[in-house]
C-alpha atoms as a PDB file:
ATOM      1  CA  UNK A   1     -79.371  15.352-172.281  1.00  0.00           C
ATOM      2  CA  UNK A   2     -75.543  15.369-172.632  1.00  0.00           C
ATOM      3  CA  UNK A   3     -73.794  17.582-170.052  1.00  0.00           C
ATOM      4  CA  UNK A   4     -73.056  20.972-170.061  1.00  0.00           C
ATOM      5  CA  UNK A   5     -70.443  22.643-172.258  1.00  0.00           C
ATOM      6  CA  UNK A   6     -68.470  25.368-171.725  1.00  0.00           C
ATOM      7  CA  UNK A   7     -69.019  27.993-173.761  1.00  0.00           C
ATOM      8  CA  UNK A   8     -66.855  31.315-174.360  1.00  0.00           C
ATOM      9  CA  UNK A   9     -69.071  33.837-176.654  1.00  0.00           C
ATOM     10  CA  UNK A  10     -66.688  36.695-178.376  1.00  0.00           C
ATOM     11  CA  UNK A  11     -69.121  39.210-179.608  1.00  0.00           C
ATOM     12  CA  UNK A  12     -69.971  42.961-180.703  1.00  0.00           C
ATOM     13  CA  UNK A  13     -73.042  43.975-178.545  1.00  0.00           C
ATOM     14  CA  UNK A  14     -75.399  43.801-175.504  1.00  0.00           C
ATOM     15  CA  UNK A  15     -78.279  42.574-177.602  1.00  0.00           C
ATOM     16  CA  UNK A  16     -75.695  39.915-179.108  1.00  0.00           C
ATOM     17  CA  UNK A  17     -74.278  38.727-176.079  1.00  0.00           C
ATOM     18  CA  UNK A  18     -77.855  38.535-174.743  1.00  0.00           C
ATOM     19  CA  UNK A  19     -79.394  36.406-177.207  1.00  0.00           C
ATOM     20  CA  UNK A  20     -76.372  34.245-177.187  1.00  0.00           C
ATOM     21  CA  UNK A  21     -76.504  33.785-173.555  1.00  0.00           C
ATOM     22  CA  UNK A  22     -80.197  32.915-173.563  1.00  0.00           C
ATOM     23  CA  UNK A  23     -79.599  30.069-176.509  1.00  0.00           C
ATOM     24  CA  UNK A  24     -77.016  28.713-174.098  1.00  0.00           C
ATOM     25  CA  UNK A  25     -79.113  28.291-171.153  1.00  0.00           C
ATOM     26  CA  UNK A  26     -81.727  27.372-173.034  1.00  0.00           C
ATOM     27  CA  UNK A  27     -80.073  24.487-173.800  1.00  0.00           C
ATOM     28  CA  UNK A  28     -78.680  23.758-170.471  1.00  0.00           C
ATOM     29  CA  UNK A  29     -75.298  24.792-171.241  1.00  0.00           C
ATOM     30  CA  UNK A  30     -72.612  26.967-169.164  1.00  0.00           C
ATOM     31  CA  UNK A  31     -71.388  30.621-170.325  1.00  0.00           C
ATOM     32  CA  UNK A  32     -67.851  31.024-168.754  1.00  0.00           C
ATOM     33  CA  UNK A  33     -66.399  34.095-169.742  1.00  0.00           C
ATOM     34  CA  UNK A  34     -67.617  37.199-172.733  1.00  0.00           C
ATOM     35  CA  UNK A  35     -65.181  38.335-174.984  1.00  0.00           C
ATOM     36  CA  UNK A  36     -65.668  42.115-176.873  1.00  0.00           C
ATOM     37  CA  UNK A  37     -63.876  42.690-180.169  1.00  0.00           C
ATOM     38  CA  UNK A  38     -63.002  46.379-179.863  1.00  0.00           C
ATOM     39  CA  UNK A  39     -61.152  46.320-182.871  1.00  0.00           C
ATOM     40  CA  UNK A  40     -61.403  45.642-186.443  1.00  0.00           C
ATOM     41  CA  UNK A  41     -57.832  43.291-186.470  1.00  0.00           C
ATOM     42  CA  UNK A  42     -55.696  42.308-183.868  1.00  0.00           C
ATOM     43  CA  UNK A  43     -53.178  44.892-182.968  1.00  0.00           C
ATOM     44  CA  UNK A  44     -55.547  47.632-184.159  1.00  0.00           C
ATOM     45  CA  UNK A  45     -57.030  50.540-182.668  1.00  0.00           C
ATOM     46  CA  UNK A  46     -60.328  50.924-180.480  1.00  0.00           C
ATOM     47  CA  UNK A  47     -63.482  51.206-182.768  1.00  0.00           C
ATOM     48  CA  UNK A  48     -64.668  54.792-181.902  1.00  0.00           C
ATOM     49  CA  UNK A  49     -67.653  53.524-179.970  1.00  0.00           C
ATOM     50  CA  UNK A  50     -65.548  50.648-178.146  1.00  0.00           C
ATOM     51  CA  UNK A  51     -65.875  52.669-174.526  1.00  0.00           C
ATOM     52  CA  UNK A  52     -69.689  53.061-174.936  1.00  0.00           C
ATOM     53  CA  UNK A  53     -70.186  49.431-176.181  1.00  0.00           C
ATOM     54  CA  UNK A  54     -67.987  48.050-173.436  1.00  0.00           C
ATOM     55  CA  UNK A  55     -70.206  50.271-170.692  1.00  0.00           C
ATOM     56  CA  UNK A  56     -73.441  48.912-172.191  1.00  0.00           C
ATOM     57  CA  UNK A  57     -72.034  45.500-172.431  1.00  0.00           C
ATOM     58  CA  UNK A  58     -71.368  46.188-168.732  1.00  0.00           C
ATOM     59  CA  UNK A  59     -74.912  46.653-168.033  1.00  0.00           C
ATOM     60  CA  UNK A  60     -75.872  42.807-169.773  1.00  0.00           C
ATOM     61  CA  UNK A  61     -73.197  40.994-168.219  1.00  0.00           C
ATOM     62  CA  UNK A  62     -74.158  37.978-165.581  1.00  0.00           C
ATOM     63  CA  UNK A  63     -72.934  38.563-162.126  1.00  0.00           C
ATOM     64  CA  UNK A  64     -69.505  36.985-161.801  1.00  0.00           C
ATOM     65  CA  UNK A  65     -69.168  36.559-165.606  1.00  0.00           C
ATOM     66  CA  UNK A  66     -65.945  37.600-166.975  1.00  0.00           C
ATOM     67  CA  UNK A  67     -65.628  40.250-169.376  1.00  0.00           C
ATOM     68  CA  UNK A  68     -62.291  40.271-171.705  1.00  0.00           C
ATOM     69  CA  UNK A  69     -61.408  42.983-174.525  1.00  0.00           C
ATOM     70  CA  UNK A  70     -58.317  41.357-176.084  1.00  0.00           C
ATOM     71  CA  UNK A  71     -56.080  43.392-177.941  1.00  0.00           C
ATOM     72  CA  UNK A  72     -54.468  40.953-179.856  1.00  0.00           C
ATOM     73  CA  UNK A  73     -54.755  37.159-181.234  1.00  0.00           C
ATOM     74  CA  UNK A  74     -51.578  36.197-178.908  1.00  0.00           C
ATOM     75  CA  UNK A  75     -53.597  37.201-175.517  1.00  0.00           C
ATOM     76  CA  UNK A  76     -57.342  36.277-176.847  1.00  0.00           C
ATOM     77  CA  UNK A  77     -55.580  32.809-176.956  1.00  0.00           C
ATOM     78  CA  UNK A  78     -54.523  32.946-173.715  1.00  0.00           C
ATOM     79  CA  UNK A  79     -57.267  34.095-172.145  1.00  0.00           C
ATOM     80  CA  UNK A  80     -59.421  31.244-174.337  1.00  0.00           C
ATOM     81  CA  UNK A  81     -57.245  28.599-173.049  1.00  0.00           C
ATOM     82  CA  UNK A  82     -57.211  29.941-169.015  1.00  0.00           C
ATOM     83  CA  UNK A  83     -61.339  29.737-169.518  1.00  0.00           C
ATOM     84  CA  UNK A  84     -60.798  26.181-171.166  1.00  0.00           C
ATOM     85  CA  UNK A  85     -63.959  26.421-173.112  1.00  0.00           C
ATOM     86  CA  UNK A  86     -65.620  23.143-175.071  1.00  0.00           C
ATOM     87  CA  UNK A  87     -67.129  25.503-177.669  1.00  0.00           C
ATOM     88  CA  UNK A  88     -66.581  29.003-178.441  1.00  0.00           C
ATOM     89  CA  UNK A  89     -69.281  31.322-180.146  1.00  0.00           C
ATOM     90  CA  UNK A  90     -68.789  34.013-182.295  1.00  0.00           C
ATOM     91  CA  UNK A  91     -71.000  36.348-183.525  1.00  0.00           C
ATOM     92  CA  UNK A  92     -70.169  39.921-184.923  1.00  0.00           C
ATOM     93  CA  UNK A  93     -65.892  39.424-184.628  1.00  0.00           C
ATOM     94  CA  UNK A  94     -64.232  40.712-187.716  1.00  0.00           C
ATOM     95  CA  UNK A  95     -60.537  39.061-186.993  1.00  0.00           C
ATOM     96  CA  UNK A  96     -60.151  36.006-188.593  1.00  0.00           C
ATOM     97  CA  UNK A  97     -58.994  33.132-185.834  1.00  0.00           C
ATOM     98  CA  UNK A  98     -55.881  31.096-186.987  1.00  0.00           C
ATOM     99  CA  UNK A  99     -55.853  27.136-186.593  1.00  0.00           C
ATOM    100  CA  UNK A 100     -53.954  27.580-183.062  1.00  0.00           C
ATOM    101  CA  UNK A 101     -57.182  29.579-181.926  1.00  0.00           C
ATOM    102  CA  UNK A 102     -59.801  27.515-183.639  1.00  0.00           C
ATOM    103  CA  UNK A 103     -58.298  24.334-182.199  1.00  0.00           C
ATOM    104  CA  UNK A 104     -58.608  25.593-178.373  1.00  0.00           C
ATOM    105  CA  UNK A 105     -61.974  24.311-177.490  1.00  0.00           C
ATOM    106  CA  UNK A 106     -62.350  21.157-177.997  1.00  0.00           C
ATOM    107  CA  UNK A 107     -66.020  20.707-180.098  1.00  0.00           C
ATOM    108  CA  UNK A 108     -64.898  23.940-181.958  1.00  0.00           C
ATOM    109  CA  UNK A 109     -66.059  27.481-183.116  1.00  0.00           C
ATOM    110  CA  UNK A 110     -69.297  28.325-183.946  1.00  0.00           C
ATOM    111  CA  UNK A 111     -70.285  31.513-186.050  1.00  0.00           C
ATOM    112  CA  UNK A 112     -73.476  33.209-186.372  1.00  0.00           C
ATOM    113  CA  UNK A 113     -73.054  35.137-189.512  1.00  0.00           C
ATOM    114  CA  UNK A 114     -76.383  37.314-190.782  1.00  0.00           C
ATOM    115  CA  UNK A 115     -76.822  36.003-194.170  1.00  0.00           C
ATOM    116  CA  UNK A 116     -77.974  32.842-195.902  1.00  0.00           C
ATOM    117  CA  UNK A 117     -74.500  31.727-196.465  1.00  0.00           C
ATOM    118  CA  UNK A 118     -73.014  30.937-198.625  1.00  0.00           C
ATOM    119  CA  UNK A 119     -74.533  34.410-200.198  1.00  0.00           C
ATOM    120  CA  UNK A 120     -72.388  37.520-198.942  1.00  0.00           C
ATOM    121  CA  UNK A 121     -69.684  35.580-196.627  1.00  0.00           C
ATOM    122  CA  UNK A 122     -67.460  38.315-195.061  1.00  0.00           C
ATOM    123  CA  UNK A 123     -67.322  41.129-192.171  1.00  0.00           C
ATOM    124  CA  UNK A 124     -70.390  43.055-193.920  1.00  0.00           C
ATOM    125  CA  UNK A 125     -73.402  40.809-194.669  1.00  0.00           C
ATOM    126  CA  UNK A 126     -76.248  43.198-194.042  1.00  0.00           C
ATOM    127  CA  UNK A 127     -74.893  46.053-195.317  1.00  0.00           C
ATOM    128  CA  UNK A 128     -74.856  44.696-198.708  1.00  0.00           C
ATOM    129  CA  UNK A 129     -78.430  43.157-198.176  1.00  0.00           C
ATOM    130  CA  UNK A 130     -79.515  46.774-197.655  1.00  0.00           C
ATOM    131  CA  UNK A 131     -77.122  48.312-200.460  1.00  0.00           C
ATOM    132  CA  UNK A 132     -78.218  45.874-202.915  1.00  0.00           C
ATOM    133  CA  UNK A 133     -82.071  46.666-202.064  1.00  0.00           C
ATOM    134  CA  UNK A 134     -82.736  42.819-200.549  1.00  0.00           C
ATOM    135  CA  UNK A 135     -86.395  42.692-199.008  1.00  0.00           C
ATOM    136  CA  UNK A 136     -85.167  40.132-196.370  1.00  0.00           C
ATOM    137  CA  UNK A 137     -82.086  38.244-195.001  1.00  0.00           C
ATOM    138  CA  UNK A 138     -81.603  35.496-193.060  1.00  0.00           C
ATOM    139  CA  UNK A 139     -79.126  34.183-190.393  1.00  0.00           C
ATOM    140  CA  UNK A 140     -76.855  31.013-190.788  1.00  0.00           C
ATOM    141  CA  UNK A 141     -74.974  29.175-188.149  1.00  0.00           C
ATOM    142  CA  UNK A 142     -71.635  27.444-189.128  1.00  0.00           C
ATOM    143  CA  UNK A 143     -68.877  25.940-187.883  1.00  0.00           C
ATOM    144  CA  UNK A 144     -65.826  27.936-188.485  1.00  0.00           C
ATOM    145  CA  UNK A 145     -62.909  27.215-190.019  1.00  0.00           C
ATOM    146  CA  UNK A 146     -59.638  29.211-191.424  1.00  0.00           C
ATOM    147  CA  UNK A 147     -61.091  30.850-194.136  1.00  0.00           C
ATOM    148  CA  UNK A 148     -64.110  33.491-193.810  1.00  0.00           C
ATOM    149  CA  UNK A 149     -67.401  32.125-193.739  1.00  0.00           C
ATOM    150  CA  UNK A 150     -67.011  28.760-195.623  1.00  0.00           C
ATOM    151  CA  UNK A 151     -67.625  26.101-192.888  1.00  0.00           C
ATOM    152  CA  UNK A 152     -70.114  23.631-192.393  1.00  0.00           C
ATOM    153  CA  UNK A 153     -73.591  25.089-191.623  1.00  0.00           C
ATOM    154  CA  UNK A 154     -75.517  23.955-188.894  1.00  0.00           C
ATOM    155  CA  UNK A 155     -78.784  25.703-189.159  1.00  0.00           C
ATOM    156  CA  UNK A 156     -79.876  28.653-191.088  1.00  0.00           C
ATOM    157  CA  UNK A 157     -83.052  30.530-191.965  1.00  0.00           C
ATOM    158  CA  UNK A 158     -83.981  33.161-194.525  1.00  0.00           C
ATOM    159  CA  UNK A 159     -87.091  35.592-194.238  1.00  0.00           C
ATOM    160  CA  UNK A 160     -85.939  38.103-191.979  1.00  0.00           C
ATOM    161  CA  UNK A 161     -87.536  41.667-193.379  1.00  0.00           C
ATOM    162  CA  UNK A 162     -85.460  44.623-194.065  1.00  0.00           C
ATOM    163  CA  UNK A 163     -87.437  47.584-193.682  1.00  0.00           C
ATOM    164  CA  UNK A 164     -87.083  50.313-195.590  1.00  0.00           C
ATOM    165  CA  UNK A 165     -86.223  52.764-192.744  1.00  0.00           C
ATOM    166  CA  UNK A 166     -84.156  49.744-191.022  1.00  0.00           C
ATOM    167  CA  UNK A 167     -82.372  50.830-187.602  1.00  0.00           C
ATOM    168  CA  UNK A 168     -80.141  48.168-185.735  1.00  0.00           C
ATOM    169  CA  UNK A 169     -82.907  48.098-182.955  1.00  0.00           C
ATOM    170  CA  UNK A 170     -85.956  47.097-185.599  1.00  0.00           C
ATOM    171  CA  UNK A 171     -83.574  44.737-187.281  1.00  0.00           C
ATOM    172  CA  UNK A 172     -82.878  43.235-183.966  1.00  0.00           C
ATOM    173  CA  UNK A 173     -86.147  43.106-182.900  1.00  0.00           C
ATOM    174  CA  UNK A 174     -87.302  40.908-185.760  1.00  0.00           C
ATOM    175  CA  UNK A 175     -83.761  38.834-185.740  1.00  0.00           C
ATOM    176  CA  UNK A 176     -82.265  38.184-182.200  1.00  0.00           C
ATOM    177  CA  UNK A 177     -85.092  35.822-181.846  1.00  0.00           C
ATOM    178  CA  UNK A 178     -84.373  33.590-184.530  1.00  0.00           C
ATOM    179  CA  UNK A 179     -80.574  33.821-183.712  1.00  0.00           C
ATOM    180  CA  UNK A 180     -81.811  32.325-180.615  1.00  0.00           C
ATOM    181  CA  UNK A 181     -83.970  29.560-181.801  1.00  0.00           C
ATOM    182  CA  UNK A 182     -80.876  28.225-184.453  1.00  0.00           C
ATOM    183  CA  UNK A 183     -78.433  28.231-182.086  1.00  0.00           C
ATOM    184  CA  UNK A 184     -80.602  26.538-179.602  1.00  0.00           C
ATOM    185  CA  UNK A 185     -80.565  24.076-182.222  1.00  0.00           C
ATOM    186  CA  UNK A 186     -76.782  24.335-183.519  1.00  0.00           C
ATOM    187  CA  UNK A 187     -75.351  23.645-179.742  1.00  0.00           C
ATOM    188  CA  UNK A 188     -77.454  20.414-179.452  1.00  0.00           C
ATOM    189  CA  UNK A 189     -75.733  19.308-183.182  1.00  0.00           C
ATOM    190  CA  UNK A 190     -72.399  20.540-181.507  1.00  0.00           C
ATOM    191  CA  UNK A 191     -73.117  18.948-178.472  1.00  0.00           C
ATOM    192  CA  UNK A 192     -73.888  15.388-180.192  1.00  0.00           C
ATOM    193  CA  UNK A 193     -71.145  15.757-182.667  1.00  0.00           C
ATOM    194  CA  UNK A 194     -72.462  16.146-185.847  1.00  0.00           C
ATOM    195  CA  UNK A 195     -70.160  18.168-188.467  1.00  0.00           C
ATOM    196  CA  UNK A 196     -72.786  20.155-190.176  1.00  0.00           C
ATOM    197  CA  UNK A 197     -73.676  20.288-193.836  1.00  0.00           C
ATOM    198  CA  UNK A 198     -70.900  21.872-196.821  1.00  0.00           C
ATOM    199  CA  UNK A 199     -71.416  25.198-198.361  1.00  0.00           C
ATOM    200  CA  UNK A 200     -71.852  25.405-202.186  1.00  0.00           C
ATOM    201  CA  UNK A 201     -68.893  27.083-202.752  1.00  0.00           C
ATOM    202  CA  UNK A 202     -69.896  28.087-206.205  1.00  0.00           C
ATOM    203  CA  UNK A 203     -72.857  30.215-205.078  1.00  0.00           C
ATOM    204  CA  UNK A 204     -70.719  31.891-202.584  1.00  0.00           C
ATOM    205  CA  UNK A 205     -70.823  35.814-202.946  1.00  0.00           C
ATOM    206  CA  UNK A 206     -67.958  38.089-200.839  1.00  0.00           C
ATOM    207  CA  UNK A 207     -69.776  41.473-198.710  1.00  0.00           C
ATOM    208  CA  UNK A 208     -66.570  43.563-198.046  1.00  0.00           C
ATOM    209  CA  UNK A 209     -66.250  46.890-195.686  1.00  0.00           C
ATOM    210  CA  UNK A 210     -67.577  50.046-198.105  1.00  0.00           C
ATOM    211  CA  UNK A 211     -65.254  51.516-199.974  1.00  0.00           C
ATOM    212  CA  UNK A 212     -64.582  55.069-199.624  1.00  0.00           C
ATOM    213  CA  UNK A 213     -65.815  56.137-202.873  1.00  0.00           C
ATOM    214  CA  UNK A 214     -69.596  54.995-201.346  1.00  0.00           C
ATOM    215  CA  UNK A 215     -69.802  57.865-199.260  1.00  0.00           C
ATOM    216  CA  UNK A 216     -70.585  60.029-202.407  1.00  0.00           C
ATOM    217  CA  UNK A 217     -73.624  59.825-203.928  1.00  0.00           C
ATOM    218  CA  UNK A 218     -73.094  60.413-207.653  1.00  0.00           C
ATOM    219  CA  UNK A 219     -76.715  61.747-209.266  1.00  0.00           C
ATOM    220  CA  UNK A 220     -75.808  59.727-212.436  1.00  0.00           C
ATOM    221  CA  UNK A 221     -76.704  56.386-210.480  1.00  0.00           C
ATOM    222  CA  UNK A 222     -79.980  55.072-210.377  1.00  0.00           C
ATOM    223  CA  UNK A 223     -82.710  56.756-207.723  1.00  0.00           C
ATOM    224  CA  UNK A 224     -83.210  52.998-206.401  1.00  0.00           C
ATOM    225  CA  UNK A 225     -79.339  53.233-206.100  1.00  0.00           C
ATOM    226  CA  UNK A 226     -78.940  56.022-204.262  1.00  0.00           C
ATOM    227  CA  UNK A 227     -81.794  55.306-202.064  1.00  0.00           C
ATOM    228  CA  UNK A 228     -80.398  52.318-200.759  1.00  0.00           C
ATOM    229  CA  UNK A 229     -76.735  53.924-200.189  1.00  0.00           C
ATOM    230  CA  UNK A 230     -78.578  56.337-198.098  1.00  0.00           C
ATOM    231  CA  UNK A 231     -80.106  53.857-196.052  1.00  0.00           C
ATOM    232  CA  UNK A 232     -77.109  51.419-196.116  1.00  0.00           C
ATOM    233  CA  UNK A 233     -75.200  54.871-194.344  1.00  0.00           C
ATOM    234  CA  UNK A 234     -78.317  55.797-191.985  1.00  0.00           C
ATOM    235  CA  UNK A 235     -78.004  51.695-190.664  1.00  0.00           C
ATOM    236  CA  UNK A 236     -74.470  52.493-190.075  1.00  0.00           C
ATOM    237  CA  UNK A 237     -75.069  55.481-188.139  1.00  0.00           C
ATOM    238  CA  UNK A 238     -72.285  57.484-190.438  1.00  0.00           C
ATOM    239  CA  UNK A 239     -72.086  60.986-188.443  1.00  0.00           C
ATOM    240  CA  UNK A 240     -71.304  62.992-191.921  1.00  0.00           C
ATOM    241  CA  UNK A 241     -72.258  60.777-194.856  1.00  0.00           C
ATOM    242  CA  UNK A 242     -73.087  60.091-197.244  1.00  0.00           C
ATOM    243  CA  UNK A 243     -72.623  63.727-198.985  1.00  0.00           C
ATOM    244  CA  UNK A 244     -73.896  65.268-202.208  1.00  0.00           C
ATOM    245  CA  UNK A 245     -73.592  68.189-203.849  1.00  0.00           C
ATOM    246  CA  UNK A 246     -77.066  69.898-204.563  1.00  0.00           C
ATOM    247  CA  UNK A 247     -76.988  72.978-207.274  1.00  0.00           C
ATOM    248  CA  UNK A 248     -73.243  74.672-205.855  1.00  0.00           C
ATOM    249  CA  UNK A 249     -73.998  73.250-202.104  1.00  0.00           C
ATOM    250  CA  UNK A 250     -72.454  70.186-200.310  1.00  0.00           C
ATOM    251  CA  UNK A 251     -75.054  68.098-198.162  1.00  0.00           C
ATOM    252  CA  UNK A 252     -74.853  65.050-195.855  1.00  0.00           C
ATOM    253  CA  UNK A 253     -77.922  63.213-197.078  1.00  0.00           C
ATOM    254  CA  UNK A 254     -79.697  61.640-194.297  1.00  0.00           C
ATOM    255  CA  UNK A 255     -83.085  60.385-194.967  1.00  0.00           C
ATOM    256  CA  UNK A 256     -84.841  60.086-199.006  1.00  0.00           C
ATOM    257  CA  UNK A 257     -87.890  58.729-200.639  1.00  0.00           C
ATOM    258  CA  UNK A 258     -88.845  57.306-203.190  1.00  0.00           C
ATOM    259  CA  UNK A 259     -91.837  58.727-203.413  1.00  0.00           C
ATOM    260  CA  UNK A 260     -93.500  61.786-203.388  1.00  0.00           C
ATOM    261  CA  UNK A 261     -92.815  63.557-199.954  1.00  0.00           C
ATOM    262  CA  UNK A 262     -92.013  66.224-198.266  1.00  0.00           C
ATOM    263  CA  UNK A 263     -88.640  67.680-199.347  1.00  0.00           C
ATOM    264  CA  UNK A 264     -86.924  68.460-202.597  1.00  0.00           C
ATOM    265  CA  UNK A 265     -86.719  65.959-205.172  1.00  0.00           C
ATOM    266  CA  UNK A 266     -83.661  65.499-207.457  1.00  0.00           C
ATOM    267  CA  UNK A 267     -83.104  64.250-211.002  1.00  0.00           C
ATOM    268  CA  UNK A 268     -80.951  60.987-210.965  1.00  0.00           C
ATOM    269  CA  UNK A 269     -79.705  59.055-213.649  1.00  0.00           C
ATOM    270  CA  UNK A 270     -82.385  56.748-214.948  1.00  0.00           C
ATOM    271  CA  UNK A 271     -84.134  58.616-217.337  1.00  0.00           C
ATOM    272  CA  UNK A 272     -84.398  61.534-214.641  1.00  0.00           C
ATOM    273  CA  UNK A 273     -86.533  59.582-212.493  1.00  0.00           C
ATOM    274  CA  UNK A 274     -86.858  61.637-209.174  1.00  0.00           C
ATOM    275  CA  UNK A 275     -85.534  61.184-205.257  1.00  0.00           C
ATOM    276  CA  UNK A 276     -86.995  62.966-202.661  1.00  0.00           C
ATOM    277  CA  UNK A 277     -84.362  64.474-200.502  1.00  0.00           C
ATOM    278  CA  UNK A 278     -86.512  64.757-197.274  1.00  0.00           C
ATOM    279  CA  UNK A 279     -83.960  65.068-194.186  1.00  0.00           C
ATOM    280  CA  UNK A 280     -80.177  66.595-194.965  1.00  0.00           C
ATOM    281  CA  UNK A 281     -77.791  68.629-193.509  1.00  0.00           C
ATOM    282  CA  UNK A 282     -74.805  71.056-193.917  1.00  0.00           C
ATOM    283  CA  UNK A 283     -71.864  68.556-195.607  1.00  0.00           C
ATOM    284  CA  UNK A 284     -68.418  68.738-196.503  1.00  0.00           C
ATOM    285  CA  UNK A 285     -66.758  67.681-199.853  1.00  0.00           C
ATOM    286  CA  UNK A 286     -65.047  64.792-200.594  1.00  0.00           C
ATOM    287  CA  UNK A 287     -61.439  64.742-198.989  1.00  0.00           C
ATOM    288  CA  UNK A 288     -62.433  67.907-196.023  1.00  0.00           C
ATOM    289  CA  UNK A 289     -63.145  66.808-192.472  1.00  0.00           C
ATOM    290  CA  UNK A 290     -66.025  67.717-191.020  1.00  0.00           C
ATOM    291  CA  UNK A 291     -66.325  71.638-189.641  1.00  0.00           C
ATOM    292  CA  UNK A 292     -63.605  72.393-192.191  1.00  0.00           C
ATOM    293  CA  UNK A 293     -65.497  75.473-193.131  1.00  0.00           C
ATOM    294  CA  UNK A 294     -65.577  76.857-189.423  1.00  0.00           C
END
C-alpha cells in the first residue's frame, strides 16, 4: 500500500463531507482540513442556508479537523497551500478553480460530479435528470481540470433511481454509498498515478442553474412536463415556487400526480391530458415577492 496522502475535501454538506471522509480512510489516507463553499462564485454572497449548513457541518466534523469557509479564490489558495494537501476533493463546489489552484496539490483535483459524464457537465446535474424525467443517474469521478466537467474520469457508475417523490435524503440514501465505493477506488488510481480515461466530448450535454422563467408553470406544456418542474422545485426545496395561476387565483404548486388522486386535476397542453394538483398553496405572480398581498 503506498503511503498516505493528504487530502483537503471542499464540499457542500454533512452527508458529503461524510462519505468523502469515510472513502478516505477507507483507503488509508489522511483528511487534513474541510473546506465549505458558502457561495455560488468567489466574492459572492452567503447562500441563504450557508449559517445552517456550516452548524450542521459542525456537527460531522472530526475532532481537531479544520473547518475553512473561504470567501474568495485568493484566500481558498492560501489556505490550500498552508494545509499542503497531495490531493484535493471536490464534490458539490460551483466556482470553477483556475490553473494556480488546480496546480497546489501535487497528484491533483478530484471531482465527484452526479452524472454519467460526459452527459449534463455543469453546477446542476440532477436537477436536469429530474426536469428531464430520467429514471436514474449515476455518479462519475474525474480529475479536474480548467474547464467544467471535462477531465479524465476515473470511475463512474450509472443506475442510481430517481424516485418520483425524490428528497435530498432518499437520493442520498441510495447514492452516498456508491460515491463511497468509486472514490475508494479513484484515490488508489490517484494514488498510483494513473491519469484516468478522456471524455467523449461530442456526447457531452451542459445542466445550467434554472432560469427564471422555470418557476412558472405554463398549462400549455405537457402534464409529464409540468410534473417534473414540480418535482425538480420540491428537490430544491423552493419556499414559493413554482407558481400557477388556477381559474383567476395564483398558487405555489407543491406536490402533483399523474394520476388519479386526491386533489383537483387540470387540463394541460397535450391534448388536455390531466394533472392532479394534490398539495398547493397561496402564491404570488410572477415579478411580486412573497406576502406582497399582506
Amino acid at each position: 500500500m503506498s503511503a498516505p496522502l493528504r487530502i483537503g475535501v471542499i464540499s457542500s454538506g454533512p452527508a458529503e463531507f461524510s462519505t468523502v471522509h469515510a472513502a478516505c480512510t477507507d483507503a488509508g489516507h489522511l483528511p487534513v482540513a474541510y473546506f465549505y463553499g458558502r457561495s455560488l462564485r468567489s466574492g459572492g454572497r452567503n447562500l441563504p442556508d450557508a449559517g445552517e449548513a456550516t452548524a450542521s457541518i459542525l456537527d460531522a466534523v472530526p475532532p481537531g479537523m479544520d473547518l475553512l469557509l473561504p470567501g474568495s479564490m485568493d484566500g481558498l489558495a492560501l489556505a490550500l497551500k498552508s494545509h499542503r494537501p497531495d490531493l484535493l476533493i471536490v464534490f458539490g463546489f460551483a466556482w470553477k478553480l483556475p490553473p494556480p489552484v488546480l496546480a497546489v496539490p501535487r497528484l491533483g483535483v478530484l471531482n465527484i460530479h452526479v452524472s454519467m459524464l460526459p452527459k449534463y457537465r455543469g453546477p446542476a446535474p440532477l436537477l436536469w435528470a429530474i426536469r428531464n424525467g430520467d429514471p436514474s443517474s449515476g455518479v462519475t469521478v474525474h480529475r479536474m481540470d480548467s474547464e467544467f466537467d471535462t477531465g479524465n474520469i476515473l470511475a463512474q457508475q450509472d443506475g442510481i433511481g430517481l424516485a418520483d417523490d425524490i428528497s435530498w435524503a432518499t437520493y442520498c440514501a441510495e447514492a452516498m454509498p456508491v460515491v463511497r465505493d468509486l472514490l475508494r477506488r479513484s484515490l488508489d488510481r490517484a494514488a498510483a498515478g494513473h491519469t484516468g480515461e478522456p471524455q467523449d466530448h461530442s456526447k457531452a450535454s451542459y445542466a445550467g442553474f434554472m432560469e427564471a422563467a422555470f418557476s412558472v408553470i405554463r398549462w400549455s406544456d405537457s402534464a409529464d412536463t409540468i410534473h417534473n418542474q414540480v418535482r425538480t422545485h420540491r428537490f430544491m426545496r423552493s419556499p414559493d415556487r413554482p407558481v400557477a395561476k388556477v381559474g383567476d387565483t395564483w398558487l405555489h404548486i407543491i406536490r402533483t400526480s399523474l394520476e388519479p388522486a386526491d386533489g383537483f386535476s387540470v387540463a394541460c397542453g397535450d391534448d388536455g391530458r390531466p394533472l392532479w394538483i394534490t398539495e398547493s398553496a397561496a402564491g404570488q405572480p410572477p415579478g411580486e415577492p412573497p406576502g406582497a398581498d399582506a
